[in-house]
N, C-alpha and C. Protein backbone atom coordinates (compact mmCIF):
# COMPACT_ATOMS: atom_id res chain seq x y z
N UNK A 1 78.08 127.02 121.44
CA UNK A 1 77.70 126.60 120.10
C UNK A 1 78.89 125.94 119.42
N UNK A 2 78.79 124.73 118.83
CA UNK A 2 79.92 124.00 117.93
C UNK A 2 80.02 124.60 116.42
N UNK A 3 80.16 124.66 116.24
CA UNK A 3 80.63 124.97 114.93
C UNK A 3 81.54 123.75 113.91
N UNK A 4 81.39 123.69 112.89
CA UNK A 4 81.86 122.96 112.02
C UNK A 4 82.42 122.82 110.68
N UNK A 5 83.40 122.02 109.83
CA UNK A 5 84.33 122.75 108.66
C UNK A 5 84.78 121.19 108.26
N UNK A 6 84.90 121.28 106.57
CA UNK A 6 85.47 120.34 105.97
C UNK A 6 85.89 120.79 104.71
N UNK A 7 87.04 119.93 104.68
CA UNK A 7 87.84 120.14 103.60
C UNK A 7 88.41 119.15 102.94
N UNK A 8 88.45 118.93 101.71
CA UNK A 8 88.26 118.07 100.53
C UNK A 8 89.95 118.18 100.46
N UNK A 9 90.95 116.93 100.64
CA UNK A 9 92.26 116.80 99.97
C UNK A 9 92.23 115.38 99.07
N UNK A 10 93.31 115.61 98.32
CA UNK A 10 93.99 114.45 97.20
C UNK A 10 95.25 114.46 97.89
N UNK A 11 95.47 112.94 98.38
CA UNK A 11 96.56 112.44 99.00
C UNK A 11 97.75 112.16 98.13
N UNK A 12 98.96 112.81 98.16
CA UNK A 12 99.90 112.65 97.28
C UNK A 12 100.74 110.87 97.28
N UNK A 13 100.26 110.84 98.67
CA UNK A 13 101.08 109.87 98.99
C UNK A 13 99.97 109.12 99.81
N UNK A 14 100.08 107.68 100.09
CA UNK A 14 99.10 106.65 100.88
C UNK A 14 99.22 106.70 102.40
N UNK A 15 98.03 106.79 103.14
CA UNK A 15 98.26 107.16 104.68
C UNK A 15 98.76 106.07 105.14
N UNK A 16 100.13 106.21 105.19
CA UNK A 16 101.12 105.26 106.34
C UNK A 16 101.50 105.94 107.19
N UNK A 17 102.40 105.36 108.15
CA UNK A 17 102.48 105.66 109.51
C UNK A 17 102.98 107.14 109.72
N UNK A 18 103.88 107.76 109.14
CA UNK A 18 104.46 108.95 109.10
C UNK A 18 103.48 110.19 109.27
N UNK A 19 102.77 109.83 107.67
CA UNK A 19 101.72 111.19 107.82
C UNK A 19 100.58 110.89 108.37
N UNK A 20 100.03 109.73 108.68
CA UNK A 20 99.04 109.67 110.03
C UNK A 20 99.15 110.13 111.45
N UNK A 21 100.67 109.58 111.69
CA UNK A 21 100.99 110.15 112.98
C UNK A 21 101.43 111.86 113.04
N UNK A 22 101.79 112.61 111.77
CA UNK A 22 101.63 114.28 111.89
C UNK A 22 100.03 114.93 111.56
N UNK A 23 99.55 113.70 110.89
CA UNK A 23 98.04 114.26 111.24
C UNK A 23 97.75 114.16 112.68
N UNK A 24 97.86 113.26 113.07
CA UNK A 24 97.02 113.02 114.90
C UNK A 24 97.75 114.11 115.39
N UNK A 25 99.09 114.46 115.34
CA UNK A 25 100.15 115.53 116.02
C UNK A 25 99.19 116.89 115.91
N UNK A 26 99.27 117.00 114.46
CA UNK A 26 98.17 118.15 114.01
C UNK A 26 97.11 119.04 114.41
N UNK A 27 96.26 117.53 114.81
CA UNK A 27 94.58 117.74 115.03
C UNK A 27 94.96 117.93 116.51
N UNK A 28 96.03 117.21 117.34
CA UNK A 28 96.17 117.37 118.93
C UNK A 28 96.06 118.49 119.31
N UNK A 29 96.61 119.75 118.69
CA UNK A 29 96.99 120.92 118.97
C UNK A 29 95.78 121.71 119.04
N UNK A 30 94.49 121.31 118.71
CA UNK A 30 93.25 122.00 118.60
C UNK A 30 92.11 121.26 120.04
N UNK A 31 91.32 122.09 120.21
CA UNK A 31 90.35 121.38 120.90
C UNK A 31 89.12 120.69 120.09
N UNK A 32 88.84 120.84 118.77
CA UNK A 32 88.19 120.60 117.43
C UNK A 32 87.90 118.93 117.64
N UNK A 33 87.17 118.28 117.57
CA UNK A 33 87.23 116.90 117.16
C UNK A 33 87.40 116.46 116.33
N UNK A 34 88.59 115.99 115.12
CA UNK A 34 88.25 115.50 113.94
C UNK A 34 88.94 114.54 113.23
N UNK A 35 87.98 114.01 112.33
CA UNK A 35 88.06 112.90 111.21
C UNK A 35 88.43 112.75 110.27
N UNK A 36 88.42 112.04 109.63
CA UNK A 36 88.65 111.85 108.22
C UNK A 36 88.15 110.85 107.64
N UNK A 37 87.74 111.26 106.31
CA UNK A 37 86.55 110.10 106.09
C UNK A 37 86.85 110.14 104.61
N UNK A 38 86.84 108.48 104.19
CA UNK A 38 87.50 108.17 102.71
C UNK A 38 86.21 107.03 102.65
N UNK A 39 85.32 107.55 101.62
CA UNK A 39 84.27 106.47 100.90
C UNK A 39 83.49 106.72 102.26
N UNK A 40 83.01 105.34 102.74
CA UNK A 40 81.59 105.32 103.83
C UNK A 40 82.41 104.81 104.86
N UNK A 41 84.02 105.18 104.76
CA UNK A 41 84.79 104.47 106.27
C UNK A 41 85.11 106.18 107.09
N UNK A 42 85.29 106.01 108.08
CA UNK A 42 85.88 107.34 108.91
C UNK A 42 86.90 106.87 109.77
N UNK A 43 87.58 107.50 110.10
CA UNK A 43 88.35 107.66 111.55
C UNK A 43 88.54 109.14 112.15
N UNK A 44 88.75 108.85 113.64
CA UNK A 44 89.28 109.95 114.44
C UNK A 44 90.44 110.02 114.59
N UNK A 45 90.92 111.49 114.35
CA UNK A 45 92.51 111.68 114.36
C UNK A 45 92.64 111.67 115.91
N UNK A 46 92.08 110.99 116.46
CA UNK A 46 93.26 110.66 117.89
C UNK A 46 93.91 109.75 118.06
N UNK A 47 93.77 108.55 116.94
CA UNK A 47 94.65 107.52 116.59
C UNK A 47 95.38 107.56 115.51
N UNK A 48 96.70 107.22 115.50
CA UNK A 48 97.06 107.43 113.90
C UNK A 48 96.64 105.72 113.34
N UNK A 49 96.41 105.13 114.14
CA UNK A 49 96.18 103.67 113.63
C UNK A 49 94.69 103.70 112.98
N UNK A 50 94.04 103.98 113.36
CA UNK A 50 92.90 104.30 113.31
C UNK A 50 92.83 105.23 111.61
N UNK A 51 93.52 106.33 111.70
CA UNK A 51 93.57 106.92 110.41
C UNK A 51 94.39 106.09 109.16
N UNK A 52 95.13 105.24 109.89
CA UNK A 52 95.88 104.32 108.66
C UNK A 52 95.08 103.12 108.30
N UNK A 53 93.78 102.68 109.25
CA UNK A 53 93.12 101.77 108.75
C UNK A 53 92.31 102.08 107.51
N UNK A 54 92.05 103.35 107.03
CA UNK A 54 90.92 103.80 106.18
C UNK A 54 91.63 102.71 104.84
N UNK A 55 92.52 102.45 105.05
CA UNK A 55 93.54 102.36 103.66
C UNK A 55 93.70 103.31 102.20
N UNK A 56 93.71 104.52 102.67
CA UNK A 56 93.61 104.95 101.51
C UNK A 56 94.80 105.26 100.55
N UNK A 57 94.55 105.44 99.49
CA UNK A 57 96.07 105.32 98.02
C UNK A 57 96.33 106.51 97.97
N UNK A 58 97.50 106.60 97.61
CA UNK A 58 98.07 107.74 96.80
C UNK A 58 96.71 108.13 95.90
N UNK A 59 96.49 109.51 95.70
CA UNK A 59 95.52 110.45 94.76
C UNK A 59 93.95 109.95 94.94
N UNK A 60 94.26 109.17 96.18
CA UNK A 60 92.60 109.38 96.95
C UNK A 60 92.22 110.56 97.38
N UNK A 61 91.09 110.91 97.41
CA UNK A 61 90.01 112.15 98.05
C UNK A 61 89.85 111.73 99.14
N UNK A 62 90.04 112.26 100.31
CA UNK A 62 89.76 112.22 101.86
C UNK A 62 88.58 113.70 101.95
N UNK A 63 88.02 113.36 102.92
CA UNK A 63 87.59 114.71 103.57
C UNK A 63 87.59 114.75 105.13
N UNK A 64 88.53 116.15 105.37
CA UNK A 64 89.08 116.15 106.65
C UNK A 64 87.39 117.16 107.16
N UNK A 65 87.28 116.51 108.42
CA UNK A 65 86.04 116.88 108.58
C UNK A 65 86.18 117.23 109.97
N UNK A 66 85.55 118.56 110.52
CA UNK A 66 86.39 118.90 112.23
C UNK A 66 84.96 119.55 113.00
N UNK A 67 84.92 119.29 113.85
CA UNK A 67 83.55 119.95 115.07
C UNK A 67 83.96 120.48 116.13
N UNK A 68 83.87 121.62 116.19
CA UNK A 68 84.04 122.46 117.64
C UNK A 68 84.20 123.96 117.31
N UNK A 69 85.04 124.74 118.65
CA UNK A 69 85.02 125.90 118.17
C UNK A 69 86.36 126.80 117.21
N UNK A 70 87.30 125.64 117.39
CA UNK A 70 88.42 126.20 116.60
C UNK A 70 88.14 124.83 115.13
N UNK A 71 86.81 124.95 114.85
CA UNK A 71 87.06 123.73 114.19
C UNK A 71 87.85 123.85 112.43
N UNK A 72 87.45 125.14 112.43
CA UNK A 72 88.43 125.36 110.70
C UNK A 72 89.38 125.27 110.89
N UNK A 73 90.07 125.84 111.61
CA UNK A 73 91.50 126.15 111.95
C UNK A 73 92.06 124.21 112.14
N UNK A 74 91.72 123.73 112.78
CA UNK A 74 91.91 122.08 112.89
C UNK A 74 92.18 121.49 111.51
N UNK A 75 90.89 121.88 110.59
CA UNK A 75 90.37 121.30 109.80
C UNK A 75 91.67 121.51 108.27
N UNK A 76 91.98 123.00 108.34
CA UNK A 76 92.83 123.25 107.61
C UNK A 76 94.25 123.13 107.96
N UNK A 77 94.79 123.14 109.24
CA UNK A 77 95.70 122.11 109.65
C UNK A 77 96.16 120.88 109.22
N UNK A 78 95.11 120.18 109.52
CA UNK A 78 94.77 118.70 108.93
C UNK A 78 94.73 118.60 107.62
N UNK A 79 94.40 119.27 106.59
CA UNK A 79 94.48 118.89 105.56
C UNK A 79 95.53 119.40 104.62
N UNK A 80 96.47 120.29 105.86
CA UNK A 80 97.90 120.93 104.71
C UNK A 80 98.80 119.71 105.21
N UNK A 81 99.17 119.06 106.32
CA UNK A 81 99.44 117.83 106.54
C UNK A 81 99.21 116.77 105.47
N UNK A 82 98.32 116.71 105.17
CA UNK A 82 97.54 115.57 104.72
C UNK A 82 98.16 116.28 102.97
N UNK A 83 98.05 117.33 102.76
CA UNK A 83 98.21 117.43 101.37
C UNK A 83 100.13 116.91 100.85
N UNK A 84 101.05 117.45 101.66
CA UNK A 84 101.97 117.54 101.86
C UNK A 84 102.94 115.95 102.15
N UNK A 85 102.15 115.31 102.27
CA UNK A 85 102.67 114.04 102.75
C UNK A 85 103.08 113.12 101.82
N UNK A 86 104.19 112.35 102.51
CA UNK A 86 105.41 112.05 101.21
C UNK A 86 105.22 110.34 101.68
């Protein structure tokens, strides 16, 4: 059975290369599949390019969004990354 978890962050800072690539680092560490999705665009954190295309700004709303069986644990990973990012 999959299981599934999302979590709502405000980006302090704009996803450039740094904190995209400790998100993908992040989400690697899980078997979880997950995304992130800003407005009606998404990406998968197995690219950080991919997560830097969303373009999103400083004090945008993302929602880190994760599927599987460690999928909270991913999910809240991903989004203390994501909160934290300079």
């Amino acid at each position: 059975m999959s299981r599934s978890s999302e979590v709502e962050v405000v980006l302090p800072a704009a996803l450039h290369a740094r904190p995209a690539a400790e998100a993908v680092r992040a989400a690697s560490t899980f078997t979880a599949d997950v995304e992130v999705r800003h407005g009606d665009r998404s990406a998968s954190l197995r690219s950080a390019l991919r997560l830097m295309s969303l373009g999103a700004p400083a004090g945008a709303t993302v929602t880190v969004h994760a599927t599987g069986d460690d999928a909270h644990l991913a999910a809240l990973a991903v989004a203390e990354v994501l909160r934290t990012a300079e």
